[in-house]
C-alpha atoms as a PDB file:
ATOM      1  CA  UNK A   1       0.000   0.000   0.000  1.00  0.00           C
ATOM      2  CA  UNK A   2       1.527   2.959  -0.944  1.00  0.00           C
ATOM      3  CA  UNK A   3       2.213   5.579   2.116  1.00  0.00           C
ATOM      4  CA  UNK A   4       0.003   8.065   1.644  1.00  0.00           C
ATOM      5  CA  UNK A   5      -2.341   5.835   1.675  1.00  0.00           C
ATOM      6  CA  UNK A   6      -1.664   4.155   4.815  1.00  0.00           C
ATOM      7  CA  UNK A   7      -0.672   7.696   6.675  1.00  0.00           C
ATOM      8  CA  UNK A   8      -5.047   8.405   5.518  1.00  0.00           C
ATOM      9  CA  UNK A   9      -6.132   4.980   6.977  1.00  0.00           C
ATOM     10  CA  UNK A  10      -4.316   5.877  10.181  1.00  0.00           C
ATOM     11  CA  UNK A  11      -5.582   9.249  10.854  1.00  0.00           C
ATOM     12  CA  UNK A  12      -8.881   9.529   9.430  1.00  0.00           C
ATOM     13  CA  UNK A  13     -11.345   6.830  10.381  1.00  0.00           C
ATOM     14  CA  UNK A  14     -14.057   5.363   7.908  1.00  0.00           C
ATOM     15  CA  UNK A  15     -17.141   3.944   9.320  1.00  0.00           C
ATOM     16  CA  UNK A  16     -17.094   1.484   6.327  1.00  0.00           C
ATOM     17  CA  UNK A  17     -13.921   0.084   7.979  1.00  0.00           C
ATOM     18  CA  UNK A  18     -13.789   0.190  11.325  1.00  0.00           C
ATOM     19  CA  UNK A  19     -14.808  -2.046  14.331  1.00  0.00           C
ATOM     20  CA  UNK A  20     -14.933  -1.555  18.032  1.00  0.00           C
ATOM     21  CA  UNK A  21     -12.718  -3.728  20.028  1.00  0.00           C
ATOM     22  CA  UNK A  22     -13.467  -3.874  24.265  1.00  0.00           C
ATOM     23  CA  UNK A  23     -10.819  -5.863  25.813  1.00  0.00           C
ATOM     24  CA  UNK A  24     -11.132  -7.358  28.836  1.00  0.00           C
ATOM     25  CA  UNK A  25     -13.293  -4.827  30.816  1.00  0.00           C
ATOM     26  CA  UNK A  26     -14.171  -7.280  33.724  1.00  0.00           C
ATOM     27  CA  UNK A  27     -15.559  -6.996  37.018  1.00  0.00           C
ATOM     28  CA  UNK A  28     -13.092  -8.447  39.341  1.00  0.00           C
ATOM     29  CA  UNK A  29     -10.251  -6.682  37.621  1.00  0.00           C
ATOM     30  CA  UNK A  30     -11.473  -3.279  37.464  1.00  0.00           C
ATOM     31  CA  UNK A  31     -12.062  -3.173  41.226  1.00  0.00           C
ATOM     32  CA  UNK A  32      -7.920  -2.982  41.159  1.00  0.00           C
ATOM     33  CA  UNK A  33      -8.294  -0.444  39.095  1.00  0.00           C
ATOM     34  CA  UNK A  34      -7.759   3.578  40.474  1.00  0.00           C
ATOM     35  CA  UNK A  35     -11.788   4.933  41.006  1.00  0.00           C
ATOM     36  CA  UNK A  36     -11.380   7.559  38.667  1.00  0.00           C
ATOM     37  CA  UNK A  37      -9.752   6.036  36.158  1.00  0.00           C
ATOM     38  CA  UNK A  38     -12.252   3.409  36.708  1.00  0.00           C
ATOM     39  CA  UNK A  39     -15.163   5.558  36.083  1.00  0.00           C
ATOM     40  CA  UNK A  40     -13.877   7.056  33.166  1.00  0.00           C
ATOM     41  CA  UNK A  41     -13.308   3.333  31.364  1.00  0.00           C
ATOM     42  CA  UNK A  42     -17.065   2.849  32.192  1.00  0.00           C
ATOM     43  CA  UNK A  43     -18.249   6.157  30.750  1.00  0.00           C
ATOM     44  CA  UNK A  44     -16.133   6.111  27.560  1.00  0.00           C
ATOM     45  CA  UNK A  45     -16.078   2.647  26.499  1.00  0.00           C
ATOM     46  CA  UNK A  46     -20.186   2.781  26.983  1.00  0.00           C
ATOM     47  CA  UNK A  47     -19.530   5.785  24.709  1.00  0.00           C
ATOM     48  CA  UNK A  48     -17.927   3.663  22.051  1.00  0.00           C
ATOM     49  CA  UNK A  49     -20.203   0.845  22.166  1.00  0.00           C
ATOM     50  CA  UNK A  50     -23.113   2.715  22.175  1.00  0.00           C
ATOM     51  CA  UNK A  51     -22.279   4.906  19.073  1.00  0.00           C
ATOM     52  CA  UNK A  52     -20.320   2.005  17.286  1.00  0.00           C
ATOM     53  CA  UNK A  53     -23.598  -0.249  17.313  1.00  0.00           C
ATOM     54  CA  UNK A  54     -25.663   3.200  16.105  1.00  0.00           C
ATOM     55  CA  UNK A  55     -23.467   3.761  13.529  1.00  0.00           C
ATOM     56  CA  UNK A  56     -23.306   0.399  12.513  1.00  0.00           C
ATOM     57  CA  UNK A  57     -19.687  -0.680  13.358  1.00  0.00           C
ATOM     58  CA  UNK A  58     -18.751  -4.405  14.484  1.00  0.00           C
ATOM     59  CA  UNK A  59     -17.870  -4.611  18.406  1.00  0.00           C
ATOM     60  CA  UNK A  60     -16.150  -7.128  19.953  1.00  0.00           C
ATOM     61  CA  UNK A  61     -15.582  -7.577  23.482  1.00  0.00           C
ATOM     62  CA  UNK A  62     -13.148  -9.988  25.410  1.00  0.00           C
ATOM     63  CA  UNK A  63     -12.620 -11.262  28.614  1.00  0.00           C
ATOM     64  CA  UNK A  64      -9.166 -12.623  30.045  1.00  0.00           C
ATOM     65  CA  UNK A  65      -9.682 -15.571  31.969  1.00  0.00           C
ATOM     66  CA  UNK A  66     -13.242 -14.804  33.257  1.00  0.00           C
ATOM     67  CA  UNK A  67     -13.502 -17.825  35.853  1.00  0.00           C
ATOM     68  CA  UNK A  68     -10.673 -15.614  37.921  1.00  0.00           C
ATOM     69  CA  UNK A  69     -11.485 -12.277  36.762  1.00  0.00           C
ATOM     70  CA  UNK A  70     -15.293 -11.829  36.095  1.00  0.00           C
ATOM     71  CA  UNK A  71     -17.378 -11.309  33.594  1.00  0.00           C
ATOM     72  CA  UNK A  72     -17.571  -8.263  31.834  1.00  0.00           C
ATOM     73  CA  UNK A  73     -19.138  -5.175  33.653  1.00  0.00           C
ATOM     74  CA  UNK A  74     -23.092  -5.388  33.693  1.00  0.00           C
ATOM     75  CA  UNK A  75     -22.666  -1.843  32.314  1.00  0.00           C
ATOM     76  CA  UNK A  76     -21.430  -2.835  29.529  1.00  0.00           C
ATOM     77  CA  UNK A  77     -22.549  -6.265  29.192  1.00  0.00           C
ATOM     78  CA  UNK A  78     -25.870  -5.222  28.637  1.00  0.00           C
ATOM     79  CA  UNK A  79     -25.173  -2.851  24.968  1.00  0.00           C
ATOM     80  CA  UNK A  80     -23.043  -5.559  23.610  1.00  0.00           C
ATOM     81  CA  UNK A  81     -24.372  -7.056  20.597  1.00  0.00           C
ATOM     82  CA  UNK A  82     -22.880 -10.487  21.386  1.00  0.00           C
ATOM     83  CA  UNK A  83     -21.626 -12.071  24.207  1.00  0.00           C
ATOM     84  CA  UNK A  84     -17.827 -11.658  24.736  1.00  0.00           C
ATOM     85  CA  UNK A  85     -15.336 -13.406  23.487  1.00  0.00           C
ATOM     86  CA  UNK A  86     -13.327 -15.173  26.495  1.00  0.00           C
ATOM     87  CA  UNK A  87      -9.594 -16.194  25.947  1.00  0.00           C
ATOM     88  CA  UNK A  88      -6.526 -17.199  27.884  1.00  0.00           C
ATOM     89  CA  UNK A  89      -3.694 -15.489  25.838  1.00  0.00           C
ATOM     90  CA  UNK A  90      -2.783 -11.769  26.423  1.00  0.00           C
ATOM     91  CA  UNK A  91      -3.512 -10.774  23.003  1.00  0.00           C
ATOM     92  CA  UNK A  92      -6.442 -11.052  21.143  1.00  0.00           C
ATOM     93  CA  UNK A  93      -4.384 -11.813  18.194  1.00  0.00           C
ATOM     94  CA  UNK A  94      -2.899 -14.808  19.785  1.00  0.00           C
ATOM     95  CA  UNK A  95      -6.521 -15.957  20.641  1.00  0.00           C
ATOM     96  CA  UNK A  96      -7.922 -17.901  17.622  1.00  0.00           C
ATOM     97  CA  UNK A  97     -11.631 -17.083  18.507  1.00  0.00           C
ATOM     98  CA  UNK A  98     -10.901 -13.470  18.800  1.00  0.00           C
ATOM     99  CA  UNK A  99      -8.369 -13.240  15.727  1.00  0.00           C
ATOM    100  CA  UNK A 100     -11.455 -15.235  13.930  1.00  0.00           C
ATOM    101  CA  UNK A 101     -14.179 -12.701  15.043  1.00  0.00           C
ATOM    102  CA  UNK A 102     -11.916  -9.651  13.708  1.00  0.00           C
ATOM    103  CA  UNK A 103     -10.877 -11.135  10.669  1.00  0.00           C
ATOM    104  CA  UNK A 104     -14.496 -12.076  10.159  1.00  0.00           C
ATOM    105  CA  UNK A 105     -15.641  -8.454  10.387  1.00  0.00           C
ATOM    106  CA  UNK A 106     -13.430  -7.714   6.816  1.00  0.00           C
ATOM    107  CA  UNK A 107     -12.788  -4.512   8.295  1.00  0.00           C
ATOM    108  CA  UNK A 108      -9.264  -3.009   8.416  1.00  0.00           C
ATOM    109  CA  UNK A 109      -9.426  -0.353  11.383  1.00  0.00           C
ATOM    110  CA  UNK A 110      -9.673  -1.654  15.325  1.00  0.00           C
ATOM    111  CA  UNK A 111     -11.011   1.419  17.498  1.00  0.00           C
ATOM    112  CA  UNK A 112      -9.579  -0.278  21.006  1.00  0.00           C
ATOM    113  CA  UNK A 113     -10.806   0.376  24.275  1.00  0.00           C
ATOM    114  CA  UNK A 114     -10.113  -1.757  27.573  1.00  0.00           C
ATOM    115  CA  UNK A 115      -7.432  -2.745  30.137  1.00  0.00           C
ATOM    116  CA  UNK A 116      -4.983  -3.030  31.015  1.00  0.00           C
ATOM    117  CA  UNK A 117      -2.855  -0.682  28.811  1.00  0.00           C
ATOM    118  CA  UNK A 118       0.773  -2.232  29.610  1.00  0.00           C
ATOM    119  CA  UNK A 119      -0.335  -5.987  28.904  1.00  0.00           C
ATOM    120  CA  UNK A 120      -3.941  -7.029  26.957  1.00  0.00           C
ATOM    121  CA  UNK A 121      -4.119  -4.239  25.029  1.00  0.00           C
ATOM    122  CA  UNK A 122      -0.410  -2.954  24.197  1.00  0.00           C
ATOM    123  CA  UNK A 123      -0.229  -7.348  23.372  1.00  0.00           C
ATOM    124  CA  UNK A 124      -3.567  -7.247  20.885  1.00  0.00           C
ATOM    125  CA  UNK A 125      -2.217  -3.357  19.086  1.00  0.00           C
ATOM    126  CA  UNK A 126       1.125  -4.788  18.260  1.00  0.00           C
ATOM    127  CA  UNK A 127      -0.396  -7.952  16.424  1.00  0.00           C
ATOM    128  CA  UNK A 128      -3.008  -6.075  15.017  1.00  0.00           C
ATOM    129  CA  UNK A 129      -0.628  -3.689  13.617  1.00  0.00           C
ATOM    130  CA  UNK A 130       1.504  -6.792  12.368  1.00  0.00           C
ATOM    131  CA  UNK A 131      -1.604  -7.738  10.808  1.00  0.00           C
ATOM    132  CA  UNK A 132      -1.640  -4.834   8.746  1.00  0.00           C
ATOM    133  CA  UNK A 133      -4.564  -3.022  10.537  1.00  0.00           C
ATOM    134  CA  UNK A 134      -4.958   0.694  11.358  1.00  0.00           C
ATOM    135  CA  UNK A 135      -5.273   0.850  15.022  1.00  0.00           C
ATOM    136  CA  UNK A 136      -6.883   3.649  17.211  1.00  0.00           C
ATOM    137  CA  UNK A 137      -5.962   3.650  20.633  1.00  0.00           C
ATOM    138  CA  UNK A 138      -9.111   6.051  22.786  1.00  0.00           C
ATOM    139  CA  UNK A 139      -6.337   6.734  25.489  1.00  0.00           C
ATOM    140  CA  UNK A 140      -9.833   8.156  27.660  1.00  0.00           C
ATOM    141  CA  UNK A 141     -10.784   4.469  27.375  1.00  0.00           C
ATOM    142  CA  UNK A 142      -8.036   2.410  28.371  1.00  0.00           C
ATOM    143  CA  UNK A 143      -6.333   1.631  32.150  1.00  0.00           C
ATOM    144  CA  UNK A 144      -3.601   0.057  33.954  1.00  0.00           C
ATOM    145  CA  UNK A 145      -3.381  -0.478  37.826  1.00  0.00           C
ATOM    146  CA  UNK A 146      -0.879   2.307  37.951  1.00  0.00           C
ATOM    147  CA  UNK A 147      -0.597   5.771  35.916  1.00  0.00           C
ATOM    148  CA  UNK A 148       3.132   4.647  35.416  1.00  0.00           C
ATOM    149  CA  UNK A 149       1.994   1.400  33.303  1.00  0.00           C
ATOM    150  CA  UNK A 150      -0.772   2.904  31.528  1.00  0.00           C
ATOM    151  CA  UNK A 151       1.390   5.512  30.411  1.00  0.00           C
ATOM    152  CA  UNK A 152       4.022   2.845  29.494  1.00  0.00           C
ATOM    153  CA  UNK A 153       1.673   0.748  27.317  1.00  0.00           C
ATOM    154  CA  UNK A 154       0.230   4.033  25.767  1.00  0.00           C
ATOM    155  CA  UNK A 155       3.428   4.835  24.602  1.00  0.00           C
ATOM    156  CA  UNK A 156       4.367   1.359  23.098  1.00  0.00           C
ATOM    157  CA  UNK A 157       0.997   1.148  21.098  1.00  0.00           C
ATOM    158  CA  UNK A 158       2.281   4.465  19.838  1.00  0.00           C
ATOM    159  CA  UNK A 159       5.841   3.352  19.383  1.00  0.00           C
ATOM    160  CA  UNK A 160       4.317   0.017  17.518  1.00  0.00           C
ATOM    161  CA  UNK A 161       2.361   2.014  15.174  1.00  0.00           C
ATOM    162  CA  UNK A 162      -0.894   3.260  16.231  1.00  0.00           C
ATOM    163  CA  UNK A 163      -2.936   5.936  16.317  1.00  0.00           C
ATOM    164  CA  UNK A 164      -3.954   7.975  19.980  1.00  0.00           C
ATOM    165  CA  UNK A 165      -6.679   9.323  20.137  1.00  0.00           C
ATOM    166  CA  UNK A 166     -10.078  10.059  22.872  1.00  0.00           C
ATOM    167  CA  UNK A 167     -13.212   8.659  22.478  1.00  0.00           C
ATOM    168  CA  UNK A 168     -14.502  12.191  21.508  1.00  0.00           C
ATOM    169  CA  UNK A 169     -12.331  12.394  17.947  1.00  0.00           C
ATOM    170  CA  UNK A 170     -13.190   8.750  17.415  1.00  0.00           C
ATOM    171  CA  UNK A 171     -17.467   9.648  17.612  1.00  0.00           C
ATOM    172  CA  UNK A 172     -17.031  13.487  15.741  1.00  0.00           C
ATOM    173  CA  UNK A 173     -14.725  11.170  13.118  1.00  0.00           C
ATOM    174  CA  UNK A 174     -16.991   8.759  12.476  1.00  0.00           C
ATOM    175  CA  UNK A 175     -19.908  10.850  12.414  1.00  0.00           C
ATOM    176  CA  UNK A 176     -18.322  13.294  10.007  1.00  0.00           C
ATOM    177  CA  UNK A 177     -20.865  16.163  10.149  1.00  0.00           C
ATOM    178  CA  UNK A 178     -23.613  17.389  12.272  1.00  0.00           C
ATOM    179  CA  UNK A 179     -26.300  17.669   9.930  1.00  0.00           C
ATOM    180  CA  UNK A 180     -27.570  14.374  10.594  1.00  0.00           C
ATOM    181  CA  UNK A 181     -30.115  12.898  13.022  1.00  0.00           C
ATOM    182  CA  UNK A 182     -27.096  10.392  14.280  1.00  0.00           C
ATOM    183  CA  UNK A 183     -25.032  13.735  15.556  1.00  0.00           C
ATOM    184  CA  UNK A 184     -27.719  14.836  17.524  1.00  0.00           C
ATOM    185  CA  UNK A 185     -28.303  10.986  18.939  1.00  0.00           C
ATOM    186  CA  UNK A 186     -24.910  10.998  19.602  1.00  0.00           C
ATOM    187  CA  UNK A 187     -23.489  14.093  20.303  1.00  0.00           C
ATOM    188  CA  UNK A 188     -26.039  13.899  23.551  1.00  0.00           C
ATOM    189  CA  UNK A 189     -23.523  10.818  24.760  1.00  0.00           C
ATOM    190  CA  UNK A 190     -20.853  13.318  25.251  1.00  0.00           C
ATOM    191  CA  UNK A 191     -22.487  16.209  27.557  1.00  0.00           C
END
């Protein structure tokens, strides 16, 4: 693909494209998870899920290990369109059911959300990166147990290739203008 190209695919999203991926947003490991940052998972990933499913978009959600950590927050749980995913490995790449489910969506940008920054989702960027996807990291939507390792797995998605951003520029992206009854659905999300 020539670079241009790719450089357009990384920065502008296309809602033709793109899929919602939740990893591992579960209820037994959030509780280790600082309050506010906490909250702020909750709100924004319920954000991306609801406006993903409006707009039409693919999600998929995972959980790590769910006999030890817990399902997926009720929450959340409830707007999914299917049940999550559950896995042992790290990476939803390195899962076969969750590599399956995103290859299966034909769509070639991951919007990521989820925890923990340093390990499940830093793991699934880098091999969806290798795997020639566009990846968009809503920083406002993704934790660690410490500020240290969240900002250490922020900055290897980065490093690996993708695309920060906050669940904000990922809805006004995707919705492209406000002349539309989806804007003012949506836009209402945000206040």
């Amino acid at each position: 693909m020539p670079s241009d190209e790719a450089d357009q695919r990384a920065l502008a999203l296309d809602r033709a494209d793109a899929f919602l991926l939740v990893i591992d947003v579960q209820e037994k490991l959030i509780e280790a998870m600082p309050a506010e940052r906490r909250a702020m998972l909750k709100k924004n990933a319920e954000v991306l899920i609801r406006a993903a499913t409006r707009l039409g978009l693919p999600v998929i959600a995972t959980e790590q290990y769910p006999k030890g950590l817990g399902p997926t927050v009720a929450q959340l749980r409830e707007l999914l369109p299917d049940p999550p995913l559950q896995k042992m490995e790290f990476s939803c790449g390195a899962s076969q059911l969750a590599a399956g489910k995103i290859i299966g969506t034909g769509r070639h940008q991951a919007i990521v959300a989820g925890m923990e920054a340093h390990v499940c989702v830093f793991q699934t960027v880098r091999d969806l990166l290798r795997g020639d996807f566009a990846v968009f990291v809503a920083q406002d939507a993704v934790i660690s147990r410490s500020e240290e390792n969240r900002a250490v797995g922020l900055r290897l998605c980065e490093k690996a290739g993708a695309t920060l951003t906050s669940t904000e520029t990922v809805l006004f992206d995707l919705l492209g203008t406000s002349d539309s009854a989806e804007f003012k659905e949506l836009s209402r999300l945000i206040k």
